[in-house]
Every structure is written in structure tokens, then in C-alpha cells.
Protein backbone atom coordinates (compact mmCIF):
# COMPACT_ATOMS: atom_id res chain seq x y z
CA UNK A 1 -11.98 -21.75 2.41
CA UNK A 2 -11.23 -25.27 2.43
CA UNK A 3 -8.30 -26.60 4.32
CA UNK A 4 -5.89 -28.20 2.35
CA UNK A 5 -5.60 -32.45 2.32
CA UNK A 6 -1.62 -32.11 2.50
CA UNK A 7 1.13 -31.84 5.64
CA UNK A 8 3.21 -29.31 5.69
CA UNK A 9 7.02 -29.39 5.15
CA UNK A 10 9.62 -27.87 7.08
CA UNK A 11 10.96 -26.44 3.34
CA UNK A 12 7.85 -24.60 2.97
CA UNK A 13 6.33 -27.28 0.45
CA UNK A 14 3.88 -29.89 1.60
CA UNK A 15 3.60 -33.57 1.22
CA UNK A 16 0.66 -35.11 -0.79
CA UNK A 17 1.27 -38.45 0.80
CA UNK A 18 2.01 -39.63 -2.04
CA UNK A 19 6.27 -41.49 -2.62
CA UNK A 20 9.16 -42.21 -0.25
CA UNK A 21 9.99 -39.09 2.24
CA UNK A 22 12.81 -38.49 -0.99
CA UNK A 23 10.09 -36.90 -2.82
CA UNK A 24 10.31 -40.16 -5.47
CA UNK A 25 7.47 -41.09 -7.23
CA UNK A 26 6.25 -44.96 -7.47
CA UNK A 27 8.61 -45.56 -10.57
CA UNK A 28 11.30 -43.68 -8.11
CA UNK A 29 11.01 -40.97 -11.15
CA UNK A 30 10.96 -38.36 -8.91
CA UNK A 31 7.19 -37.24 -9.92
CA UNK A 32 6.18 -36.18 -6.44
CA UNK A 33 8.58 -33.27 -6.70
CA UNK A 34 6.39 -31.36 -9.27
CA UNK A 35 3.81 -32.13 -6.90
CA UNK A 36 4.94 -30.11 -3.84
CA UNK A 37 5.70 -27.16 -5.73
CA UNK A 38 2.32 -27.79 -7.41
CA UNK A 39 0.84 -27.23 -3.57
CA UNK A 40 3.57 -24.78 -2.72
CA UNK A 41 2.29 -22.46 -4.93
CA UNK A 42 -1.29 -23.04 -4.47
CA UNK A 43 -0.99 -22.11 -1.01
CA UNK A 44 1.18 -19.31 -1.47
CA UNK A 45 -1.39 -17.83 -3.57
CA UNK A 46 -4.19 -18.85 -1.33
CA UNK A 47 -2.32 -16.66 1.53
CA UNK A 48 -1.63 -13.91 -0.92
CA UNK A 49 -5.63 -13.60 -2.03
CA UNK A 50 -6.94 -14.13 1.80
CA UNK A 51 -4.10 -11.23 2.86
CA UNK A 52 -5.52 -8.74 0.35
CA UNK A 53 -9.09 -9.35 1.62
CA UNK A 54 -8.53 -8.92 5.32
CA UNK A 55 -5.88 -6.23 4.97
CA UNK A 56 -8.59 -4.42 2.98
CA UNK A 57 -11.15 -5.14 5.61
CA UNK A 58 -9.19 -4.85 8.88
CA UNK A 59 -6.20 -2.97 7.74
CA UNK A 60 -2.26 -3.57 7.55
CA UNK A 61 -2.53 -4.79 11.90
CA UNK A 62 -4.83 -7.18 10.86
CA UNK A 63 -4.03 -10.90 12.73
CA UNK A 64 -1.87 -13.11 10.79
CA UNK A 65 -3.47 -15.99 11.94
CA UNK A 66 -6.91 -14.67 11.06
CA UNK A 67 -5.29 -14.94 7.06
CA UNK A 68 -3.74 -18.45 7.56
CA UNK A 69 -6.99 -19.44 8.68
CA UNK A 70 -9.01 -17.80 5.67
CA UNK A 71 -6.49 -19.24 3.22
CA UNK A 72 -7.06 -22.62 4.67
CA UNK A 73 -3.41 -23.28 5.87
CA UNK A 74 -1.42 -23.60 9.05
CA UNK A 75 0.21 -20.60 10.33
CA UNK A 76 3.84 -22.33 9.41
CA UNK A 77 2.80 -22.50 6.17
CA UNK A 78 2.21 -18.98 6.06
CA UNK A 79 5.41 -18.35 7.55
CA UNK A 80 7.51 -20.02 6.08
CA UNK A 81 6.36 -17.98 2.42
CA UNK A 82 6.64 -14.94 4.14
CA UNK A 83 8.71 -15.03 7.26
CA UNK A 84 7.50 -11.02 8.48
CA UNK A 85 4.53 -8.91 7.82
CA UNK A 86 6.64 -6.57 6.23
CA UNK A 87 7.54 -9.87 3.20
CA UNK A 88 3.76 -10.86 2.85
CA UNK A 89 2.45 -6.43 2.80
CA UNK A 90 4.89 -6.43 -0.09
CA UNK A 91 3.26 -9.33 -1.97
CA UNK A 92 0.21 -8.29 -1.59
CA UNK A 93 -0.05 -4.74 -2.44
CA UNK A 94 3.55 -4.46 -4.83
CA UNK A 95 0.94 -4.33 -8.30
CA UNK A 96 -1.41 -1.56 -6.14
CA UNK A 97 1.91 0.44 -5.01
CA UNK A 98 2.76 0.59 -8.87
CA UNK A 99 -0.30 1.99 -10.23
CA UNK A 100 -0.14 4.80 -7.88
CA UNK A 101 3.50 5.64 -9.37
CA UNK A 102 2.00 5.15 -13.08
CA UNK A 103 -0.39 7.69 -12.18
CA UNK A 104 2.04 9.58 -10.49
CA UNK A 105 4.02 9.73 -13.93
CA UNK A 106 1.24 10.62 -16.23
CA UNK A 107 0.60 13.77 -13.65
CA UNK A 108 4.23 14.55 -14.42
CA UNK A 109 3.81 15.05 -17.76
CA UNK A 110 0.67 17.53 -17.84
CA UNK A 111 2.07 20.48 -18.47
CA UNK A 112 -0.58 22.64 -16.55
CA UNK A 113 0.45 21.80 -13.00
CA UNK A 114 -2.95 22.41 -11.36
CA UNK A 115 -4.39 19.85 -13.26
CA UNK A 116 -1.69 17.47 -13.22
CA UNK A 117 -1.41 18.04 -8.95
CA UNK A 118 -5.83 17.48 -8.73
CA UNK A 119 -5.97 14.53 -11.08
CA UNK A 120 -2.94 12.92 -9.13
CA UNK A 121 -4.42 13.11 -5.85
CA UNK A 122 -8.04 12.09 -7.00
CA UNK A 123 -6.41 8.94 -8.31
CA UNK A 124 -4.22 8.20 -5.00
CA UNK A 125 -7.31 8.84 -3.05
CA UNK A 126 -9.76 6.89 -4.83
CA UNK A 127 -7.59 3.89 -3.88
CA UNK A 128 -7.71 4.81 -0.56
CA UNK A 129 -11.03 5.16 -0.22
CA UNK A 130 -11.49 1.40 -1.49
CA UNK A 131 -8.78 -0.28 0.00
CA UNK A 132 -8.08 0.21 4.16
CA UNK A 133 -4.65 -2.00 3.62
CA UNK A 134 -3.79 0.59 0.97
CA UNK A 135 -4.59 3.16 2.80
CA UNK A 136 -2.79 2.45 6.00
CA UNK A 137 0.23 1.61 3.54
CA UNK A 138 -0.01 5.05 1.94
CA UNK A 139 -0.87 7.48 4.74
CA UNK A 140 1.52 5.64 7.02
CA UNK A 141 5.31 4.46 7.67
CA UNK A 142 6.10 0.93 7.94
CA UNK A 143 9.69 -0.64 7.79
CA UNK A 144 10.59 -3.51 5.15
CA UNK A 145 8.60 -2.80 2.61
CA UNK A 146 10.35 -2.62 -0.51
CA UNK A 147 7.73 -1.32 -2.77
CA UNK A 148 6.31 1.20 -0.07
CA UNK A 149 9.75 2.84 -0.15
CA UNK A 150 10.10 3.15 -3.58
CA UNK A 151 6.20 4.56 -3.65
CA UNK A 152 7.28 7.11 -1.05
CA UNK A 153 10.19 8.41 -2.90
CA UNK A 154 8.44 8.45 -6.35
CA UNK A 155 5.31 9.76 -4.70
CA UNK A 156 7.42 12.55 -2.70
CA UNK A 157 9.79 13.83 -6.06
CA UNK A 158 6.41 14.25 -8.02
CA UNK A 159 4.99 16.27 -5.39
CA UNK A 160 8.11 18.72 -5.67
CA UNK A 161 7.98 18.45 -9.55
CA UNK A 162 4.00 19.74 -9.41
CA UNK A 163 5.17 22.09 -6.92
CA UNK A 164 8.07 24.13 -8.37
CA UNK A 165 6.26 23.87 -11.57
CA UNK A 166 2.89 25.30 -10.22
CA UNK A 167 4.87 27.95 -8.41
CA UNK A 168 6.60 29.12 -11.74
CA UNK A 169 3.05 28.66 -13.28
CA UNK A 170 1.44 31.04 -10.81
CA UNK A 171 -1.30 28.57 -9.52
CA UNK A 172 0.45 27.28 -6.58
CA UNK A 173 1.25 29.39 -3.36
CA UNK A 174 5.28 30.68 -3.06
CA UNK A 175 5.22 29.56 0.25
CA UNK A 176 4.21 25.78 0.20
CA UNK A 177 6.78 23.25 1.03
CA UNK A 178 6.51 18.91 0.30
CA UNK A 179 6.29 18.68 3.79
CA UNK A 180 3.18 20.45 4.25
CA UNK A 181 1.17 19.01 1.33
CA UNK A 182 2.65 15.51 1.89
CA UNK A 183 1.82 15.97 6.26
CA UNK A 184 -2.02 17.02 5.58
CA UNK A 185 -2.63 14.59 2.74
CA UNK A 186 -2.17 11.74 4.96
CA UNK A 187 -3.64 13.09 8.04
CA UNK A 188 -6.63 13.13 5.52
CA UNK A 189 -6.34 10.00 3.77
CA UNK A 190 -6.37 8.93 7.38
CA UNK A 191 -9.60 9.83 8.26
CA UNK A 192 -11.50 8.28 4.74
CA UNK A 193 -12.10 4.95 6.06
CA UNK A 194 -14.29 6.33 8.52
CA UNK A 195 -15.40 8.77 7.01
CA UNK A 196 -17.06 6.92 3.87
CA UNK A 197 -17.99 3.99 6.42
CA UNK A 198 -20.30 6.97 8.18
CA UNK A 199 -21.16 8.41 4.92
CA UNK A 200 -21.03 7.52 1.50
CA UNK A 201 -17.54 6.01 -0.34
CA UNK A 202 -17.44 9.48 -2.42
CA UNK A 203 -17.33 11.40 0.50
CA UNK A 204 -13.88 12.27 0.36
CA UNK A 205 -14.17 14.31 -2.80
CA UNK A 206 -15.58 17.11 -0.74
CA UNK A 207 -12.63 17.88 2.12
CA UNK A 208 -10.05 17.01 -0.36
CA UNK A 209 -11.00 19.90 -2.74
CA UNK A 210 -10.82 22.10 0.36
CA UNK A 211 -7.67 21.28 0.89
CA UNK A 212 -6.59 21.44 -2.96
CA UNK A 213 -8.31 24.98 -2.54
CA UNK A 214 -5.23 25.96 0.10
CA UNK A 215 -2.80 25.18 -2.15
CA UNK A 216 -3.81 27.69 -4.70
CA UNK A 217 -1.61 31.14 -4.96
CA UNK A 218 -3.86 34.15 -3.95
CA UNK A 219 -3.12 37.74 -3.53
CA UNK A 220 -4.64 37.90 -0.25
CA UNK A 221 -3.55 34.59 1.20
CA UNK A 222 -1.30 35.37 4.48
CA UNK A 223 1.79 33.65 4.91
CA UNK A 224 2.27 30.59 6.77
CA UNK A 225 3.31 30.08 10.15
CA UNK A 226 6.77 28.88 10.32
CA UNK A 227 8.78 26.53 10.61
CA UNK A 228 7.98 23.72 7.75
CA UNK A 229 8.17 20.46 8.53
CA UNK A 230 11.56 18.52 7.70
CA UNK A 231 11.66 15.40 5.76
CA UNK A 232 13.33 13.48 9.12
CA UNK A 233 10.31 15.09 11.34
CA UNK A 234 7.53 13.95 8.31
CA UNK A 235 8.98 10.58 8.38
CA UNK A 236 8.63 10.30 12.70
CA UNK A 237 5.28 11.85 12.21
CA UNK A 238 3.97 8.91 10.04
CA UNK A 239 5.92 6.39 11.95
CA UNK A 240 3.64 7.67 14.78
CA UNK A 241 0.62 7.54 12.78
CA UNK A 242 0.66 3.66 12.74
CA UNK A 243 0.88 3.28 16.47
């Protein structure tokens, strides 16, 4: 992209060059106020559309310099809009994070819970087949995020809903816990970036509906080892998966 004509300002705005260092236009109106937030924003949005595309590409570790540079500002700039990687993750992906509770909702209100549990996931993991920053968001723990933890929470209380409710239903086995379905759907959505970069990007399909095949009740299925996994040791677990 092409670098931008104006200076940067220690308030996060930049200066056009244009008016006194008060900001004041020729007329001393004040015009060259409108101005800087004018190019405030623009870069702020520039940052925000070169973050999405090399999250997606490179994933959530991705160099912050390599977006400054993309957007075609100065890493202050960047910076100074989003002082962490935690504040500029949450920019980017706070729309994606909500569509994955919408669809979590409409699953909630399918009364069959097999169908409600399959069409959920298929939706969450289409996303993460498309999107690595998404993914690594999603299958991952990382602290600051406002929008992940709300995405976690929503995403973990419709698991349980689907759950009980299969269980009364029949279709889901006694013995499943959150934990367990929550644990092996990210140690899977882990694996589909390289597995539809080896492949093809529908490849997931295939290993996910073996694993929605263990969660069905069966007659003959044995019980599971113990113990289950504990919210506290899930959380650590995904912590480490980001490492």
C-alpha cells in the first residue's frame, strides 16, 4: 500500500502540513482539526484491513511491524490505535467472533439436538478452515481479548445446552462431559490449516464427522476412561496450545 504523505502525532492523529502546530486553519477557523481525524481514521482503518489479511495468512503471532508496513504507516501509528496485540485482535476479528455466537444461538433453538450440535460445529469450522487468525483465536487462549472471552463463554454454555439436551434426547452418550468435546474440537480445529493447505479446503468435513460419530449414544459404546477434564485444566491446556 501506499505510505501516507502526513507525520505522525504524538496524540495518535497526524499532521497534513497544513495550519499553525494549534491545529488552526489559514482563517485560524480551526479547519485542520477535521483534517487529522480525517487521517486518524483512515489509518486506523488501513491497520485494521492489513491486520485481518496477515492474521489470516500468518496467524494471531504474526509481526506487528509486518502490518504497519502493509497498511502503509509507522509502527507508532499503529501503536498508538492499539497500544497491545490483544486491543488490535479485538478490532479485527470482534464482527467474526459474533457470527460464531449468532450461529451458536440458532443451534440453541433446534429442538433436535443432533442436528442443532452438527450444524453448529460445521459453521464454527468452516470459519476456521478460511481464516488462520480465526482459527488460532478459536482453538486457542489468549488474554485481553474482550470479544474472545465472551465467544468462549457463549460458545462453552451452548455446548452444555446441546449436551444435556441430546442426553435427555437419547442421541448423545451419558457419559460425555464440555470438557471433552470442547478439548478435541480444538485439538482438531488445530490441525485444519494444515491440513486443507496439504489437501483440499473441504478436507475437514471428513475427521470432523468422525469425531461427531463419538459423540453419539450407543448400546455397545464402553465407558470412558476417567477423570474428565476440568474447566481450570481446559483453560491451561489451550493456554499451552498457543506457545
Amino acid at each position: 500500500m501506499k505510505m501516507t504523505d502526513s507525520t505522525d502525532r504524538p496524540d495518535g492523529t497526524a499532521d497534513t502540513g497544513s495550519g499553525s502546530g494549534t491545529g488552526s486553519g489559514k482563517d485560524g477557523s480551526g479547519a485542520g482539526a477535521p483534517v487529522r481525524r480525517r487521517d486518524a481514521r483512515r489509518n486506523r482503518d488501513l491497520l485494521l484491513e492489513a491486520a485481518h489479511e496477515v492474521f489470516t495468512e500468518l496467524g494471531l503471532n504474526a509481526p506487528l511491524d509486518v502490518i504497519a508496513r502493509r497498511a502503509g504507516v509507522g509502527n507508532a501509528t499503529l501503536y498508538r490505535h492499539f497500544p497491545h496485540r490483544a486491543a488490535l485482535v479485538d478490532a479485527v476479528f470482534r464482527d467474526q467472533l459474533t457470527g460464531t455466537m449468532d450461529a451458536g444461538d440458532r443451534a440453541r433453538d433446534v429442538d433436535d439436538a443432533w442436528t442443532g450440535l452438527t450444524g453448529y460445529l460445521q459453521a464454527v469450522f468452516t470459519v476456521l478452515a478460511t481464516d488462520r487468525g480465526t482459527n488460532d483465536l478459536m482453538t486457542t487462549h489468549l488474554e485481553g481479548v474482550e470479544s474472545l472471552e465472551a465467544v468462549h463463554a457463549h460458545n462453552h454454555r451452548t455446548m452444555e445446552l446441546l449436551l444435556e439436551r441430546g442426553r435427555h434426547q437419547g442421541t448423545i452418550r451419558p457419559d460425555l462431559t464440555t470438557e471433552d468435546v470442547l478439548f478435541a474440537l480444538a485439538a482438531l480445529g488445530r490441525a485444519v490449516p494444515a491440513l486443507t493447505t496439504a489437501t483440499t479446503p473441504d478436507a475437514w468435513r471428513r475427521p470432523l464427522a468422525l469425531l461427531c460419530d463419538s459423540l453419539r449414544a450407543a448400546p455397545t459404546s464402553p465407558p470412558l476412561p476417567s477423570p474428565a477434564l476440568t474447566p481450570e485444566q481446559l483453560n491451561e491446556t489451550l493456554h499451552h496450545f498457543n506457545r
